[in-house]
Protein backbone atom coordinates (compact mmCIF):
# COMPACT_ATOMS: atom_id res chain seq x y z
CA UNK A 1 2.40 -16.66 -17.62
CA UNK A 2 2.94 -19.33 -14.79
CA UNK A 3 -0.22 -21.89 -13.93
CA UNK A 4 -0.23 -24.85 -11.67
CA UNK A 5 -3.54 -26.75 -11.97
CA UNK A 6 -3.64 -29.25 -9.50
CA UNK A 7 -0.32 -29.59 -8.74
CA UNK A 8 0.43 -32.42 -6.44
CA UNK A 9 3.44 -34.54 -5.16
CA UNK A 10 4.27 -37.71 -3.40
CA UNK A 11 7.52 -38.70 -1.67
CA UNK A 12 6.72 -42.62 -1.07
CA UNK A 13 3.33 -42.71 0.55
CA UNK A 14 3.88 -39.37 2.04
CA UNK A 15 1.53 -36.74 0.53
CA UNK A 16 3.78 -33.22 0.67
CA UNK A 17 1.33 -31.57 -1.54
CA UNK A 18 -2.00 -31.62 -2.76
CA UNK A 19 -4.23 -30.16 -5.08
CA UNK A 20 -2.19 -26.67 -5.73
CA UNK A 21 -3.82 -24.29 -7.82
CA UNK A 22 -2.67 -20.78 -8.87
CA UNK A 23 -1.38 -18.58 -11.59
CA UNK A 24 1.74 -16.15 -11.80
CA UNK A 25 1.34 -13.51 -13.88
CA UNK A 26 3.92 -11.05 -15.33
CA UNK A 27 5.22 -8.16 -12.82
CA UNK A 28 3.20 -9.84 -10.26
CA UNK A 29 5.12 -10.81 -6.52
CA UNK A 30 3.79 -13.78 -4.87
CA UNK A 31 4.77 -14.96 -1.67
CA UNK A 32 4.23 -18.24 -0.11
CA UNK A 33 4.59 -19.29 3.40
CA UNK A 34 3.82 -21.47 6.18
CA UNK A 35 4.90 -23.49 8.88
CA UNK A 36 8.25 -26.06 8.45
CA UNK A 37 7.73 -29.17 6.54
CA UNK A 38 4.60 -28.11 4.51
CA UNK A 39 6.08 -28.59 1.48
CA UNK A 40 7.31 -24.54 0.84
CA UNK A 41 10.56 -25.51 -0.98
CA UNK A 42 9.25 -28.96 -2.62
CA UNK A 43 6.39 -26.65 -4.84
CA UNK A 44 9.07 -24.00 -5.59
CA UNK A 45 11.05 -27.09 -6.78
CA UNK A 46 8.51 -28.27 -9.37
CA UNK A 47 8.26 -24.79 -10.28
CA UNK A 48 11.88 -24.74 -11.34
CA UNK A 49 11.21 -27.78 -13.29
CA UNK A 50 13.91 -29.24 -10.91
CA UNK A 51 11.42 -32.21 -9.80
CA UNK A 52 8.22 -33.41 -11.50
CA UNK A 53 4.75 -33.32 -9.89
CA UNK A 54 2.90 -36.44 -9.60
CA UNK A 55 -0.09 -35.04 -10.38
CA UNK A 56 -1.31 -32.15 -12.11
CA UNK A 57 -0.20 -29.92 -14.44
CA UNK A 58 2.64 -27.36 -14.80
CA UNK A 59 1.55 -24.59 -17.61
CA UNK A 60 4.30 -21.60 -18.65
CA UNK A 61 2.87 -19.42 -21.08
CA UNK A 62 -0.06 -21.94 -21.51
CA UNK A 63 2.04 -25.02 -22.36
CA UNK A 64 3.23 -28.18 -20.58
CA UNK A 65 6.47 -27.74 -19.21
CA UNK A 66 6.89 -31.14 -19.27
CA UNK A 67 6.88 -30.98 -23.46
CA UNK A 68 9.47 -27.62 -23.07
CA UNK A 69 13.28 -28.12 -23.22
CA UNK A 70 14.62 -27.65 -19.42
CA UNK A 71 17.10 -25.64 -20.36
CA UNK A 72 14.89 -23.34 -22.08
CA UNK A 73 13.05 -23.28 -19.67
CA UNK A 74 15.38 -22.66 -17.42
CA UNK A 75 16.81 -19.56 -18.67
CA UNK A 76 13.47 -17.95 -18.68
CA UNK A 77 12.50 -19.28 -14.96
CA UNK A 78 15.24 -18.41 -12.58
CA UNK A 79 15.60 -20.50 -8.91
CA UNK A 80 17.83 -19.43 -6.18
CA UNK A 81 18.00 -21.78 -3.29
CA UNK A 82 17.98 -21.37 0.18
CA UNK A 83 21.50 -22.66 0.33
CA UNK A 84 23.61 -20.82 -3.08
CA UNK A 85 25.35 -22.98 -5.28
CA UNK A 86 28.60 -21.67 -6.21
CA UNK A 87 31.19 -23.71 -8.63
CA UNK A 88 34.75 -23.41 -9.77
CA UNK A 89 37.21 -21.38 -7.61
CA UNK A 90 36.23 -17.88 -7.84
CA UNK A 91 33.28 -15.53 -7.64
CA UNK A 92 34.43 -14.68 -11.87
CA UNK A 93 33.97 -18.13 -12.55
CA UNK A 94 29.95 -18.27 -11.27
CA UNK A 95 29.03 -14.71 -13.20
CA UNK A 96 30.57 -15.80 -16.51
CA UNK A 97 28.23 -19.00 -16.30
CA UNK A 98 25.29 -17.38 -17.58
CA UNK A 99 27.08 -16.10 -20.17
CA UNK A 100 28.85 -18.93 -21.07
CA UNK A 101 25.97 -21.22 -21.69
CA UNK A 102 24.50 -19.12 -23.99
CA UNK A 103 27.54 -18.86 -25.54
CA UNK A 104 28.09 -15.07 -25.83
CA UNK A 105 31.27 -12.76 -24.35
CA UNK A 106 31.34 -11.85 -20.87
CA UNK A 107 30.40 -7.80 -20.08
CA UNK A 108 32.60 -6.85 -16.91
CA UNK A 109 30.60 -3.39 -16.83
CA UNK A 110 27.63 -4.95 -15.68
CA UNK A 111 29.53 -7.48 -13.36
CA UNK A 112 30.87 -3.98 -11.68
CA UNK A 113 27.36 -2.73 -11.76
CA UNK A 114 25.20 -5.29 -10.20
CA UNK A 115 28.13 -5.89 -7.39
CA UNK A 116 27.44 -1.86 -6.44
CA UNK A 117 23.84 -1.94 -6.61
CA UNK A 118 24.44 -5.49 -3.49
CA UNK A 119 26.75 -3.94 -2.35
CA UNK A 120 29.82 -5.66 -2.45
CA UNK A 121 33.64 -4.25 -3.57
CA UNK A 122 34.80 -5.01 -7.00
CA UNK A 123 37.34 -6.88 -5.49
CA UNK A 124 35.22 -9.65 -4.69
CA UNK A 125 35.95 -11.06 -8.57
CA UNK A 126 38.95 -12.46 -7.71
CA UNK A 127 38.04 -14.01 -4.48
CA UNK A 128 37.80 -17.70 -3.82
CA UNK A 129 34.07 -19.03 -3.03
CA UNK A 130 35.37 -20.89 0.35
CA UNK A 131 36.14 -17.54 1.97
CA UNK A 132 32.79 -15.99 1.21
CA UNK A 133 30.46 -15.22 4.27
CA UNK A 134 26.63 -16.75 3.48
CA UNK A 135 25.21 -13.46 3.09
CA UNK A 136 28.13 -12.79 -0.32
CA UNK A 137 27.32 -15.92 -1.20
CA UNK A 138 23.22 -15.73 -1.75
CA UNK A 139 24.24 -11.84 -3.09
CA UNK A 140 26.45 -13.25 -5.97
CA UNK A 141 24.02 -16.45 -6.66
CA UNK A 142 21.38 -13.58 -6.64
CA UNK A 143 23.30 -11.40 -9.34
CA UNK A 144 24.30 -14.52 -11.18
CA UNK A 145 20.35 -15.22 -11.84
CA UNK A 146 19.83 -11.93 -12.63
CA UNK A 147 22.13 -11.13 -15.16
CA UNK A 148 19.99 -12.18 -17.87
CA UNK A 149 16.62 -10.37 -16.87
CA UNK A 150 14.44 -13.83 -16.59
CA UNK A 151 10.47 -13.92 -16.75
CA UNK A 152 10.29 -15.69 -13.59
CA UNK A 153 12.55 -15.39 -10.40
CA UNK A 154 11.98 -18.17 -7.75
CA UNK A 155 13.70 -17.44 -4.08
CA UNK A 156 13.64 -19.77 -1.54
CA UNK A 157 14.27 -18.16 1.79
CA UNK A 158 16.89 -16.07 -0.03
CA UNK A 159 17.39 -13.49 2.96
CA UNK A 160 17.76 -15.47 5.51
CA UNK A 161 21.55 -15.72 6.09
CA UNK A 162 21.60 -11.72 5.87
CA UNK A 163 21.82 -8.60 8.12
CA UNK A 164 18.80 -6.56 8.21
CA UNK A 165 20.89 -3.44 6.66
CA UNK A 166 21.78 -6.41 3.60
CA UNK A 167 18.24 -7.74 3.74
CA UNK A 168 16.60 -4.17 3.13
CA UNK A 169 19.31 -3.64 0.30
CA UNK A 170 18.57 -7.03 -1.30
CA UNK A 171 14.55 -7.06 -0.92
CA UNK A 172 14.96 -3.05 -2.50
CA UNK A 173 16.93 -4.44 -5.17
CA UNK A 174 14.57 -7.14 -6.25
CA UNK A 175 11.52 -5.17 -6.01
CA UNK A 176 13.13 -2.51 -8.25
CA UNK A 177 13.27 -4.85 -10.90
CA UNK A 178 10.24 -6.21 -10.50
CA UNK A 179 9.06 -2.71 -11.62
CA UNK A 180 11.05 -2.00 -14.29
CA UNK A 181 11.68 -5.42 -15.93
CA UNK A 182 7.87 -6.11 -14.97
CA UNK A 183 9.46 -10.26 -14.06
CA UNK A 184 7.19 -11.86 -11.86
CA UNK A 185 8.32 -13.00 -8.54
CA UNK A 186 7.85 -16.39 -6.34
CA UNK A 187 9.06 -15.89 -3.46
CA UNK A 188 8.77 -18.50 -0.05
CA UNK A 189 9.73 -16.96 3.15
CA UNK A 190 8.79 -16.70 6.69
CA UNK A 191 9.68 -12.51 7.24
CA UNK A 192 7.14 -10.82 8.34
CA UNK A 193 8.16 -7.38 6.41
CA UNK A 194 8.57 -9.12 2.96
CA UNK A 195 5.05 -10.56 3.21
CA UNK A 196 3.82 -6.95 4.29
CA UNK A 197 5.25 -6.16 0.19
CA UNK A 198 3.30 -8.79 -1.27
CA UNK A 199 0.72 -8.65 -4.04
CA UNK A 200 -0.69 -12.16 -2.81
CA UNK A 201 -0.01 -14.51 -0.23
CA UNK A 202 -0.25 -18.67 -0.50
CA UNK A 203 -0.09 -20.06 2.62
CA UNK A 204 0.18 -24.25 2.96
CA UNK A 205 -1.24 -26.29 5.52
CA UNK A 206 1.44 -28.87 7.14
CA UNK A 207 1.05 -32.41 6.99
CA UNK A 208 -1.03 -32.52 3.77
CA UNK A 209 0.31 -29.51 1.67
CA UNK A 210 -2.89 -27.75 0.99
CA UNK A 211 -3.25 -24.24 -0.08
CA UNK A 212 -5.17 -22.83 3.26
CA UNK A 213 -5.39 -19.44 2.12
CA UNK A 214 -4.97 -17.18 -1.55
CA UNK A 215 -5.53 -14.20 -0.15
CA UNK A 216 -4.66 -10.72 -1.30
CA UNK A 217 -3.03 -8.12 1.36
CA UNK A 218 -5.26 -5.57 0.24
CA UNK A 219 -3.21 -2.56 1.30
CA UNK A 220 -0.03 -4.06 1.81
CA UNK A 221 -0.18 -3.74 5.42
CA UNK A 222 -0.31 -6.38 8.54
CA UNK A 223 -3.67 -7.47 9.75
CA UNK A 224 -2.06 -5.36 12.90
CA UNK A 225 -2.22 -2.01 10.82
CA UNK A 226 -5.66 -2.78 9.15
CA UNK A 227 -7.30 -3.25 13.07
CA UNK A 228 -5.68 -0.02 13.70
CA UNK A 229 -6.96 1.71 10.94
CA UNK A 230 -10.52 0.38 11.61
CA UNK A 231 -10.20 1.31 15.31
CA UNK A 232 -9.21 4.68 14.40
CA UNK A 233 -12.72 4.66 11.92
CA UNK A 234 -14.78 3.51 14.64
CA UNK A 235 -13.63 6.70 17.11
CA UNK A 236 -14.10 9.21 14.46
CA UNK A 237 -17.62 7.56 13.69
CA UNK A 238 -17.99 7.74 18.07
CA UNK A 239 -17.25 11.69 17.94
CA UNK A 240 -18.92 12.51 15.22
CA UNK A 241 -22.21 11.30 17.09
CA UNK A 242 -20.85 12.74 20.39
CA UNK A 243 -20.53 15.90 18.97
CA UNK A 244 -24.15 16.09 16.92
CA UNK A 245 -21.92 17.02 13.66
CA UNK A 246 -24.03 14.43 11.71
CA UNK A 247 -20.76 12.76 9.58
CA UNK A 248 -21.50 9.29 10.46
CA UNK A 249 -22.32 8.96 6.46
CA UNK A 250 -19.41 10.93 5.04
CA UNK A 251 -16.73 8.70 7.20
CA UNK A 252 -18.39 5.81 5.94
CA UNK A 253 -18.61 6.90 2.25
CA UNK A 254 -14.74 8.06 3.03
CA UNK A 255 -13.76 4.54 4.26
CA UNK A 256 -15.93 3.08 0.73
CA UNK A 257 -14.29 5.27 -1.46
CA UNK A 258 -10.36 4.64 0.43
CA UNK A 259 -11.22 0.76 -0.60
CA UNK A 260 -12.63 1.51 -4.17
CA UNK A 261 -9.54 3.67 -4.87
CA UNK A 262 -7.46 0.76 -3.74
CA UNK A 263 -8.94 -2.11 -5.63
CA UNK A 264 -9.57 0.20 -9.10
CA UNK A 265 -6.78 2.99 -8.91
CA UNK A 266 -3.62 1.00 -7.65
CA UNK A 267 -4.56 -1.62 -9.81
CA UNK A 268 -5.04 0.40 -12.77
CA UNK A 269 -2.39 2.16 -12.27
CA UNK A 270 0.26 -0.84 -11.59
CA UNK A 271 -1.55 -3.62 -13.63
CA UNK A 272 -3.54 -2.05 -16.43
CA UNK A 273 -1.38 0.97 -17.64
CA UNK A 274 1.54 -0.41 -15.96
CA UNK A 275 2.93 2.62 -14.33
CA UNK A 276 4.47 3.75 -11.21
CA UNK A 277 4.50 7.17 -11.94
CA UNK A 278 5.03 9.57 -8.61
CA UNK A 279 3.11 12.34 -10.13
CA UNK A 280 -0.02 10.50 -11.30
CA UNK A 281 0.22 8.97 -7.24
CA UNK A 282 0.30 12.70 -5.99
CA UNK A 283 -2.83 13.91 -8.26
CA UNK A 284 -4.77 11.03 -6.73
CA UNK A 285 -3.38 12.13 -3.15
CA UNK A 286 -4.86 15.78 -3.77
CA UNK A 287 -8.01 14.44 -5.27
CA UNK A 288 -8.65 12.58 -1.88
CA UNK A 289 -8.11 15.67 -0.22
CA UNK A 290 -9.94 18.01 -2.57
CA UNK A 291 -13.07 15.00 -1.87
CA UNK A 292 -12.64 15.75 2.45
CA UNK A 293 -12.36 19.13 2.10
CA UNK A 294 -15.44 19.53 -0.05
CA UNK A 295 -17.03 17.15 2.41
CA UNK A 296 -16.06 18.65 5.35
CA UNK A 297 -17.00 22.37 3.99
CA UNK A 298 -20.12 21.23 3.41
CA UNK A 299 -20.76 20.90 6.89
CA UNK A 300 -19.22 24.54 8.00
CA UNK A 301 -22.94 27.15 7.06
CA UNK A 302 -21.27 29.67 9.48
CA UNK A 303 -17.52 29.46 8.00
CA UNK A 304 -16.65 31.80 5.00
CA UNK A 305 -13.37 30.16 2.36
CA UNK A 306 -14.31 26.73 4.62
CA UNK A 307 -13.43 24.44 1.44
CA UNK A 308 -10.27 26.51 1.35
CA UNK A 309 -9.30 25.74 4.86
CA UNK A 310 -10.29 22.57 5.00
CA UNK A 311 -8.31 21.76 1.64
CA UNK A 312 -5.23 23.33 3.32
CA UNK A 313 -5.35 21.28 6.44
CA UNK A 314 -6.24 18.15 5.24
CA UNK A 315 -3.73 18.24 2.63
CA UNK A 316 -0.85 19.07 4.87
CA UNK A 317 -2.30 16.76 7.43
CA UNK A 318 -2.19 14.27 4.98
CA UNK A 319 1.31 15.14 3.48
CA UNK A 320 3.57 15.32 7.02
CA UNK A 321 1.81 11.79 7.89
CA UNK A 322 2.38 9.45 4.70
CA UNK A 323 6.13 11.37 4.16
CA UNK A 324 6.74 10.33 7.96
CA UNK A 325 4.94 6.64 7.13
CA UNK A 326 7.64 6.14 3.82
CA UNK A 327 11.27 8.31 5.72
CA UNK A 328 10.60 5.35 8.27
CA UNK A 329 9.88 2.59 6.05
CA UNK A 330 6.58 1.55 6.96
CA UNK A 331 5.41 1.74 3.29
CA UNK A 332 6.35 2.30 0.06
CA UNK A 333 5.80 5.32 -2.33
CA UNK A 334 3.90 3.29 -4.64
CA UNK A 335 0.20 4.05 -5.93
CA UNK A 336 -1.44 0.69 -3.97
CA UNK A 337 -0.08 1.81 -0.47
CA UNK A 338 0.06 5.69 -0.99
CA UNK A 339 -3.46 5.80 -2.38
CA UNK A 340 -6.06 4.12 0.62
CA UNK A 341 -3.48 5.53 3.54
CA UNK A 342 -4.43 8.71 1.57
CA UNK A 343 -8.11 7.79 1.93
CA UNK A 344 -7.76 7.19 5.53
CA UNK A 345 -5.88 9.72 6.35
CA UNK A 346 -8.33 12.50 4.82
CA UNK A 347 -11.45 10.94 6.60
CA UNK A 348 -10.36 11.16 9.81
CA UNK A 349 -8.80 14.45 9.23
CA UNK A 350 -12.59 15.60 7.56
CA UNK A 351 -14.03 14.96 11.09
CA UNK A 352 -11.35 16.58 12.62
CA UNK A 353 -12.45 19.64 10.11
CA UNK A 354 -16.14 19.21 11.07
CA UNK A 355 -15.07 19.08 14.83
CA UNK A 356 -13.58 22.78 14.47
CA UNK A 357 -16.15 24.29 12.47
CA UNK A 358 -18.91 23.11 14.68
CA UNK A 359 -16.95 24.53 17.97
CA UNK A 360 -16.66 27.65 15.85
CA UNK A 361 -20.46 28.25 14.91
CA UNK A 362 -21.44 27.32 18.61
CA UNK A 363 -18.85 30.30 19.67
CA UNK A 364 -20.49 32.86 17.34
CA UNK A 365 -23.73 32.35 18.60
CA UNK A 366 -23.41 32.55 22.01
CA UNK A 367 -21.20 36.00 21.22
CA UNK A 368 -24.22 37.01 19.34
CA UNK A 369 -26.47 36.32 21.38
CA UNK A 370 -24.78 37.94 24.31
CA UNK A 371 -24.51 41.31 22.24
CA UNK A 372 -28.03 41.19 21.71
CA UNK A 373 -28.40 41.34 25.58
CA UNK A 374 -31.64 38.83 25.28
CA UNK A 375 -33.74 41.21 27.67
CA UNK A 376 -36.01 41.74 25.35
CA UNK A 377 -39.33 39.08 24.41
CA UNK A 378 -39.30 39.38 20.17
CA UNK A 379 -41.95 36.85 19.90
CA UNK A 380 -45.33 38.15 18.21
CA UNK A 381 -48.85 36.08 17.60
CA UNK A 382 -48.18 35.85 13.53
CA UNK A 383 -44.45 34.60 12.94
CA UNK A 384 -43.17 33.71 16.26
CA UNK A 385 -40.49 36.57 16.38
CA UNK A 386 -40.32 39.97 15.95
CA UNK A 387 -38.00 42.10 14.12
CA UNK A 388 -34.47 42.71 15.34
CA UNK A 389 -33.41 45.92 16.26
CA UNK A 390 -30.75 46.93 13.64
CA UNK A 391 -29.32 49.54 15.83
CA UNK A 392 -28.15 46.32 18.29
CA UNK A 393 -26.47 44.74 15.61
CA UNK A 394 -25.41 47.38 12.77
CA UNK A 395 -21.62 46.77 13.98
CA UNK A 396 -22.32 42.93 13.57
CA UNK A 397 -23.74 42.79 10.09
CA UNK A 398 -23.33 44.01 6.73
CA UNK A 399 -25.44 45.83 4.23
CA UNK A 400 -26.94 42.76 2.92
CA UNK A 401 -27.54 41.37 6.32
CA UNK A 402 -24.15 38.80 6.59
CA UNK A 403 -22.37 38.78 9.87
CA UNK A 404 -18.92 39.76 9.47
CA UNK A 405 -17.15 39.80 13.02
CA UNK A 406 -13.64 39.64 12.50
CA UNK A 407 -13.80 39.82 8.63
CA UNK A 408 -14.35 36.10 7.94
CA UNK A 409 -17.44 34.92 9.41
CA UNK A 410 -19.81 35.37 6.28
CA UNK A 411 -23.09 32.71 5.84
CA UNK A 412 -24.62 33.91 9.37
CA UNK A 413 -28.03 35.56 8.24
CA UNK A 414 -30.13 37.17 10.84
CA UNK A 415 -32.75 34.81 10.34
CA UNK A 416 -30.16 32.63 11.91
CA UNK A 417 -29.70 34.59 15.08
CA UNK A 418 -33.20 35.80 15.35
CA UNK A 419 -34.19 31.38 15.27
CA UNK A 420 -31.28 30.57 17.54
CA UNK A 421 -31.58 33.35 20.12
CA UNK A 422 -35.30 33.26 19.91
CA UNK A 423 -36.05 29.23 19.74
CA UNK A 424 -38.81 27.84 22.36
């Protein structure tokens, strides 16, 4: 929709950027950032169409923008400053704009509407523009730009005169219709948590106004979260080999697979088919699990039902942790966050799985062993052992020669035993 091909621009003999390069595509929130003075607000300005670059060239839906009709342009490409622009006398007079120069009647409904969903009082209309606070201010130059559902919406440092409780409203707000209107999204800021809701990141060098970096936050979280994560990989990797449970491989194929669903699912989901859909994110959820517990049973010979058990805890593991991780805000119920915490999630809980089951088969054979006394040498010249004595364990195993303590303990052969008890 939106390219820049080597985008660059001069004030004097000062270079404030150079050699920009990237494309905007429809539903699709960018973020740029960087430290004061590297030309943030000066490229969202040439986006806007509000200055010209000195170099390079501006495409919007693959032609010049320089041959395009600003004000055209304009109403499909949306820019909200840093500092709001409000004219005439009252907050009525800056929502009818939009309206006005396209020369059709004013809808008060959705004036009413848009003032709930920023929350601000319908009496707000009729006040002057010199007695709003900043925060009303970049709210009503916000809803003013978004009357008209644009293609593009350009925000320069838009939440920065606001609470945090009008902040979370406002960033909410705009990433709802992102979503729904599928607009794309430019956004320059310096808060941490909106860059944490990014699909991409450009940050700018200072002094020469250089993209440094075009990088993707793969799963929406802060590098902070992704050492975490890998930490916590590393220690179920450590037990695994402590323990002798052999699921070195499976955590790693876990960890593959948590990335794969990441990079294909979300982005089939949210690009491809473009859908948001909670249920489709909750069958993906279960799949993971269904994957761990199938994993995980795998690695339970002496548990009977283990894929049923493990499917049980993992998935409720699973489900109390990412409903705790969205109730507090940490991320989003959306399939490219959900979906690889999921992954995560169920890997570590697999080991945790494969931890139990182990400590359980380890228990049943030292109770076996124990009932079997050991005071007896079954080891003959031919096999190595001799047979058991079925009177010693007739109240251990069934007719077809399962053990069946307790009722649940099924894939324990006497073979088993007899090779554990009886092992050089």
């Amino acid at each position: 929709m939106l390219q820049l091909q080597n985008v660059g621009y001069l004030a004097g003999d000062a270079k404030i950027l150079n050699n920009i390069n990237f494309s905007l595509r429809a539903g699709e929130f960018k973020l740029i950032t960087g430290p004061s003075g590297c030309g943030k607000s000066t490229l969202l300005k040439i986006v806007a169409s509000l200055i010209s670059p000195t170099s390079g060239t501006l495409l919007f839906e693959g032609e010049d923008v320089s041959t395009l009709k600003p004000e055209i342009y304009r109403q499909q490409v949306s820019y909200c400053a840093q500092t709001p622009t409000l004219f005439g006398d009252t907050v009525y007079d800056n929502l009818i704009f939009p309206w006005q120069i396209r020369n059709q009647q004013p809808d008060p409904a959705i004036f009413l509407d848009f003032l709930e969903r920023f929350a601000l009082p319908d009496s707000i209309l009729t006040k002057n523009i010199a007695e709003l606070s900043g925060g009303e201010k970049q709210r009503i130059s916000l809803i003013r730009n978004l009357q008209f559902m644009p293609k593009v919406l350009l925000l320069d440092e838009i939440t920065s005169a606001l609470d945090e409780s009008n902040k979370h409203n406002v960033n909410e707000m705009i990433h709802r219709y992102v979503r729904e209107q599928n607009i794309a999204v430019l956004w320059v800021t310096h808060d941490k948590d909106e860059i944490n809701h990014a699909d991409k990141v450009i940050t700018l060098q200072p002094h020469a106004g250089e993209m440094q970096k075009h990088a993707m936050n793969s799963h929406n979280i802060t590098n902070e979260s992704l050492a975490l994560a890998l930490m916590l990989v590393v220690v179920a990797i450590l037990i695994s080999h402590k323990e002798k449970l052999a699921l070195e491989k499976d955590i790693l194929w876990s960890v593959g697979r948590a990335i794969i669903q990441l990079i294909i699912v979300g982005y089939v989901l949210k690009y491809i088919f473009s859908v948001d859909d909670a249920s489709l994110t909750l069958l993906m959820v279960l799949f993971i699990c269904f994957n761990a517990a199938w994993n995980a049973q795998k690695r339970s010979k002496y548990i009977a039902k283990a894929f049923i058990s493990s499917f049980i805890a993992i998935t409720v593991g699973a489900g109390i942790t990412l409903a705790v991780l969205i109730l507090s805000g940490s991320i989003e119920f959306i399939p490219m966050q959900v979906i690889p915490i999921a992954g995560m999630i169920a890997g570590n809980a697999m080991v945790a799985v494969g931890l139990c089951y182990n400590n359980l088969g380890q228990r049943v054979i030292s109770e076996t062993a124990t009932d079997s006394g050991e005071t007896e040498s079954w080891r003959d010249a031919e096999t190595g052992f001799s047979d058991i004595d079925s009177r010693q364990y007739s109240r251990g195993f069934n007719s077809d020669g399962r053990f069946s303590k307790n009722g649940w303990l099924s894939e324990f052969t006497r073979n088993d035993v007899r090779a554990d008890i009886c092992r050089d």
